[in-house]
C-alpha atoms as a PDB file:
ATOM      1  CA  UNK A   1       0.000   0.000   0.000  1.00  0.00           C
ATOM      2  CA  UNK A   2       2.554   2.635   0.611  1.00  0.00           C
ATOM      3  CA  UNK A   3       4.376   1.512  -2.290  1.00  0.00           C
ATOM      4  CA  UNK A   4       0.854   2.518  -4.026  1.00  0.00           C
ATOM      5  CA  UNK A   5       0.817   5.943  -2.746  1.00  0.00           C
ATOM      6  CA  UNK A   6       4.331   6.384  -3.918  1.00  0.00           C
ATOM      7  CA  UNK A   7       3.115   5.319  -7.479  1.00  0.00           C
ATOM      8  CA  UNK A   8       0.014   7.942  -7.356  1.00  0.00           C
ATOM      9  CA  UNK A   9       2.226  10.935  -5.986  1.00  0.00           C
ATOM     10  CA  UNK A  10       4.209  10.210  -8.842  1.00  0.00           C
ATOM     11  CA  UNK A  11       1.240  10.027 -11.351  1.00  0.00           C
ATOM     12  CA  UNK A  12      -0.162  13.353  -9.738  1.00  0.00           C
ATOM     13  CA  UNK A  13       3.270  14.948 -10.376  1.00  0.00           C
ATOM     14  CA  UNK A  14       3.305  13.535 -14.203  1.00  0.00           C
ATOM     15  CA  UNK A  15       0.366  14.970 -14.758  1.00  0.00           C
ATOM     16  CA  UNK A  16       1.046  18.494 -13.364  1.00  0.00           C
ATOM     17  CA  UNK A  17       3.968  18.319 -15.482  1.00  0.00           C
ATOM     18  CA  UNK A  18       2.319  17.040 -18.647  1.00  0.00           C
ATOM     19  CA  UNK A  19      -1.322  18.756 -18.969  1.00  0.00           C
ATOM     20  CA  UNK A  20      -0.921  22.154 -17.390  1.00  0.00           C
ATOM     21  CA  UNK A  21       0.202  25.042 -18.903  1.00  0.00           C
ATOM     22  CA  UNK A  22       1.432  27.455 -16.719  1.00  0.00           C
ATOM     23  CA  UNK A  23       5.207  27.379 -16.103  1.00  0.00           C
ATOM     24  CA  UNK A  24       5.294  27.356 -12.496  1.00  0.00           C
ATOM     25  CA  UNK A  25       2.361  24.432 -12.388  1.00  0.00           C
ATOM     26  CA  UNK A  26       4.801  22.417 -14.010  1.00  0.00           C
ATOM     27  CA  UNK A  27       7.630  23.161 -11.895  1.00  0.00           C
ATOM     28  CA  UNK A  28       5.534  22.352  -8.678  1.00  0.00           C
ATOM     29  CA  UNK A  29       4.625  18.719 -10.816  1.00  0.00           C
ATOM     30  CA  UNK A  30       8.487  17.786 -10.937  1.00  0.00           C
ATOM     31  CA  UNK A  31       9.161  18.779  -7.613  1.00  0.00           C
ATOM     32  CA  UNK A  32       6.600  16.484  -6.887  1.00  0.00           C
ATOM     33  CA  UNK A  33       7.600  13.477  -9.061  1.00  0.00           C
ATOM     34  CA  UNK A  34      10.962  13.973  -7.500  1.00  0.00           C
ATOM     35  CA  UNK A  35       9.884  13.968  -3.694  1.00  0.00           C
ATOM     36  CA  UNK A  36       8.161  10.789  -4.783  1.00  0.00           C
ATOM     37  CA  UNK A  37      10.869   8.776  -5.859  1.00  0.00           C
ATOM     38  CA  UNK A  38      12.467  10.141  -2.878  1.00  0.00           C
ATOM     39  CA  UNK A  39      10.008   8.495  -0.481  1.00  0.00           C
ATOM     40  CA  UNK A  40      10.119   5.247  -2.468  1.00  0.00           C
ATOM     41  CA  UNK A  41      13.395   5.038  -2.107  1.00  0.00           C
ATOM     42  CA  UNK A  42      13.039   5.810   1.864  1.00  0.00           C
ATOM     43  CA  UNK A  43      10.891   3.437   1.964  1.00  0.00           C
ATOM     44  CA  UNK A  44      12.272   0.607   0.282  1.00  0.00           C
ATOM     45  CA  UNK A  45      15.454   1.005   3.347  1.00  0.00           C
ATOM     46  CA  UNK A  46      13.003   1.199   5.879  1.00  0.00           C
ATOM     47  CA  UNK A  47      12.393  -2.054   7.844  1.00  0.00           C
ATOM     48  CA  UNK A  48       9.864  -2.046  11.053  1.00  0.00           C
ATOM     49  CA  UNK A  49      11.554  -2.389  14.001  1.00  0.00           C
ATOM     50  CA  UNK A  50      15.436  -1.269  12.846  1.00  0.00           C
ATOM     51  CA  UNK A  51      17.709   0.445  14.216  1.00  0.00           C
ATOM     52  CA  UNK A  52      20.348   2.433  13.143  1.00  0.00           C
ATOM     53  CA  UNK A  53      23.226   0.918  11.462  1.00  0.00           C
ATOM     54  CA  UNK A  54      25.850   1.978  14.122  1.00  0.00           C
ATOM     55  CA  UNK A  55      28.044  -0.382  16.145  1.00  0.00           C
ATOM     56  CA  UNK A  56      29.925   0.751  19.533  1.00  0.00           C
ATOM     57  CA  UNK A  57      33.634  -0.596  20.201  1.00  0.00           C
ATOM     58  CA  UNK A  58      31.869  -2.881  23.403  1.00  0.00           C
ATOM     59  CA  UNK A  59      29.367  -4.228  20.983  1.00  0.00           C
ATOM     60  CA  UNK A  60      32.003  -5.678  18.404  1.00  0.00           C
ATOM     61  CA  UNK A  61      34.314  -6.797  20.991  1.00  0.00           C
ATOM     62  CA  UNK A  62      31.537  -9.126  22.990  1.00  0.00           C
ATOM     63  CA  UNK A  63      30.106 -12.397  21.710  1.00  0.00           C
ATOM     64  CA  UNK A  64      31.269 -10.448  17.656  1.00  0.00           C
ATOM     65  CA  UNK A  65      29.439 -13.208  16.248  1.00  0.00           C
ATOM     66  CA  UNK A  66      25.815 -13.580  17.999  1.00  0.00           C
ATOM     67  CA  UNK A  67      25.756  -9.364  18.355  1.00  0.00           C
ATOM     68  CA  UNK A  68      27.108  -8.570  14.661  1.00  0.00           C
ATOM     69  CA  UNK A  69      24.592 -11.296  13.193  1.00  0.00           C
ATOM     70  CA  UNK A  70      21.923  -9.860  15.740  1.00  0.00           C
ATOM     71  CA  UNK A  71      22.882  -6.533  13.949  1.00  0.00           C
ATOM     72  CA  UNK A  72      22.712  -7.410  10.944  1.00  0.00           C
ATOM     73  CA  UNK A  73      18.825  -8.755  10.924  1.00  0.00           C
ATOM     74  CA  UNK A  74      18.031  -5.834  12.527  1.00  0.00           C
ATOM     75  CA  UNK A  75      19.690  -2.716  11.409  1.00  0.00           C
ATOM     76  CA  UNK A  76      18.623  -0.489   8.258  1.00  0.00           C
ATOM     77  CA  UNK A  77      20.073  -0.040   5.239  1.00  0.00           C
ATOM     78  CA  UNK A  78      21.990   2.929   4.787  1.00  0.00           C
ATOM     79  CA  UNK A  79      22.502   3.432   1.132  1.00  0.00           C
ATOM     80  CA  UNK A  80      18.776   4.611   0.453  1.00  0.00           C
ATOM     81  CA  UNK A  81      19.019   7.096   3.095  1.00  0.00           C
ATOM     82  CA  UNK A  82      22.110   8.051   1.253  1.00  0.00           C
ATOM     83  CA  UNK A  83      21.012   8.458  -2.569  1.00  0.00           C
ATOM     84  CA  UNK A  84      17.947  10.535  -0.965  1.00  0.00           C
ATOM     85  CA  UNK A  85      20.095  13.324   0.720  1.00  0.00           C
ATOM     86  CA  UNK A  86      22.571  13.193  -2.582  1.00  0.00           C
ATOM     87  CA  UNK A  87      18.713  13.578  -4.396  1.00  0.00           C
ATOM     88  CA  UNK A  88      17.457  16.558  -2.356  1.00  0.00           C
ATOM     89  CA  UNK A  89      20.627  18.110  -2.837  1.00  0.00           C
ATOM     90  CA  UNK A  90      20.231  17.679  -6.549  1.00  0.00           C
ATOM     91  CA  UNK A  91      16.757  19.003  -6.377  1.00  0.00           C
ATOM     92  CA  UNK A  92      17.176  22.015  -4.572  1.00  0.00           C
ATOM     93  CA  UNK A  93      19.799  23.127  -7.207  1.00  0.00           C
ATOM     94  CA  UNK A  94      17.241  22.004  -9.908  1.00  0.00           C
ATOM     95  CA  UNK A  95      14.250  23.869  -8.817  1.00  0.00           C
ATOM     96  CA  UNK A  96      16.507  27.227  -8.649  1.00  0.00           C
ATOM     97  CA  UNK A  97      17.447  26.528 -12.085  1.00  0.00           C
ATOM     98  CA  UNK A  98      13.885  26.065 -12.854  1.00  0.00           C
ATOM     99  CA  UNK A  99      12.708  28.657 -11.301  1.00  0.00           C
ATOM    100  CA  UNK A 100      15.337  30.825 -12.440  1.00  0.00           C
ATOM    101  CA  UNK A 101      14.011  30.313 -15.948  1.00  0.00           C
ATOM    102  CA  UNK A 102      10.644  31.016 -15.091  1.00  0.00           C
ATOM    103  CA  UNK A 103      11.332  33.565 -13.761  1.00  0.00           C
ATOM    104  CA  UNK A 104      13.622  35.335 -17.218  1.00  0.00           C
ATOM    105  CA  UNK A 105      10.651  33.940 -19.490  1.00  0.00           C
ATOM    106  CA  UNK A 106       8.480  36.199 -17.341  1.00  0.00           C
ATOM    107  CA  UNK A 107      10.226  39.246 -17.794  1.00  0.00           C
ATOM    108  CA  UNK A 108      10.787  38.707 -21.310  1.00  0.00           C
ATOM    109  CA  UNK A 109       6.977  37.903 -22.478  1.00  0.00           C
ATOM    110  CA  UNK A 110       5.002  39.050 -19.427  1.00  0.00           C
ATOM    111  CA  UNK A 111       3.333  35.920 -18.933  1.00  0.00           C
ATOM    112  CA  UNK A 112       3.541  32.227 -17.645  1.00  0.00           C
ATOM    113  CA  UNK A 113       0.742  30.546 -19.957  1.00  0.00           C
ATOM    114  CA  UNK A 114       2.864  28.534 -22.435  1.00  0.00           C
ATOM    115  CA  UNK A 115       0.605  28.917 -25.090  1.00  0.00           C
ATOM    116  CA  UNK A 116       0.645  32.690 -24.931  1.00  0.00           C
ATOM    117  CA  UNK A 117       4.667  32.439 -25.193  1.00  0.00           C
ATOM    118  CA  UNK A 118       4.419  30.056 -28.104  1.00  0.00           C
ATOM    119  CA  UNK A 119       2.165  32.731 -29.493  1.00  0.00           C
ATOM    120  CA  UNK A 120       4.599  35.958 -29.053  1.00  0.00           C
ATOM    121  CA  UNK A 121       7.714  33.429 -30.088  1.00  0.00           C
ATOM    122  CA  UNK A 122       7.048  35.164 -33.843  1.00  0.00           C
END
């Protein structure tokens, strides 16, 4: 099920991006599509009852193999966690770009509607 609402963020977001016509519309749509695949990937690392994948000195030098297998069923995976915070970091400096853009097409032709721009392109 959350998998699901992963999958219809992500269609909301395509659509935004694909139907509307205002510049900024479809600027919110990515944004979306991309905070989407950032909480699938979130939760595909996620397991219920994990903890965090950190091991104190005492816990590797006592009993290493019953603790570190212990650890291993029950810690999380990191590497999601990882690509996500590389992934916001790569949004944020998309969505400036973005809305950098939007923001020169607006003082050039007045307007956001992409239609009307196609229009005045002459």
């Amino acid at each position: 099920m959350p998998y699901a609402i992963c999958f219809l963020l992500f269609m909301v977001g395509l659509y935004c991006a694909v139907v509307k016509k205002n510049m900024v519309k479809i600027v919110i749509g990515i944004m979306v599509m991309e905070y989407a695949v950032n909480l699938f990937l979130i939760m595909l690392g996620y397991r219920f009852g994990g903890v965090a994948p950190i091991l104190s000195r005492s816990d590797v030098n006592n009993e290493t193999g019953q603790i570190m297998q212990s650890f291993i069923d029950n810690s999380v995976d990191p590497l999601p966690q990882a690509l996500v915070l590389t992934s916001i970091v790569i949004s944020l400096g998309s969505l400036a770009l973005l809305i950098s853009i939007c923001v020169r097409i607006y003082e050039k032709y007045g307007t956001f509607d992409i239609t009307e721009i196609r229009r005045l392109k002459g």
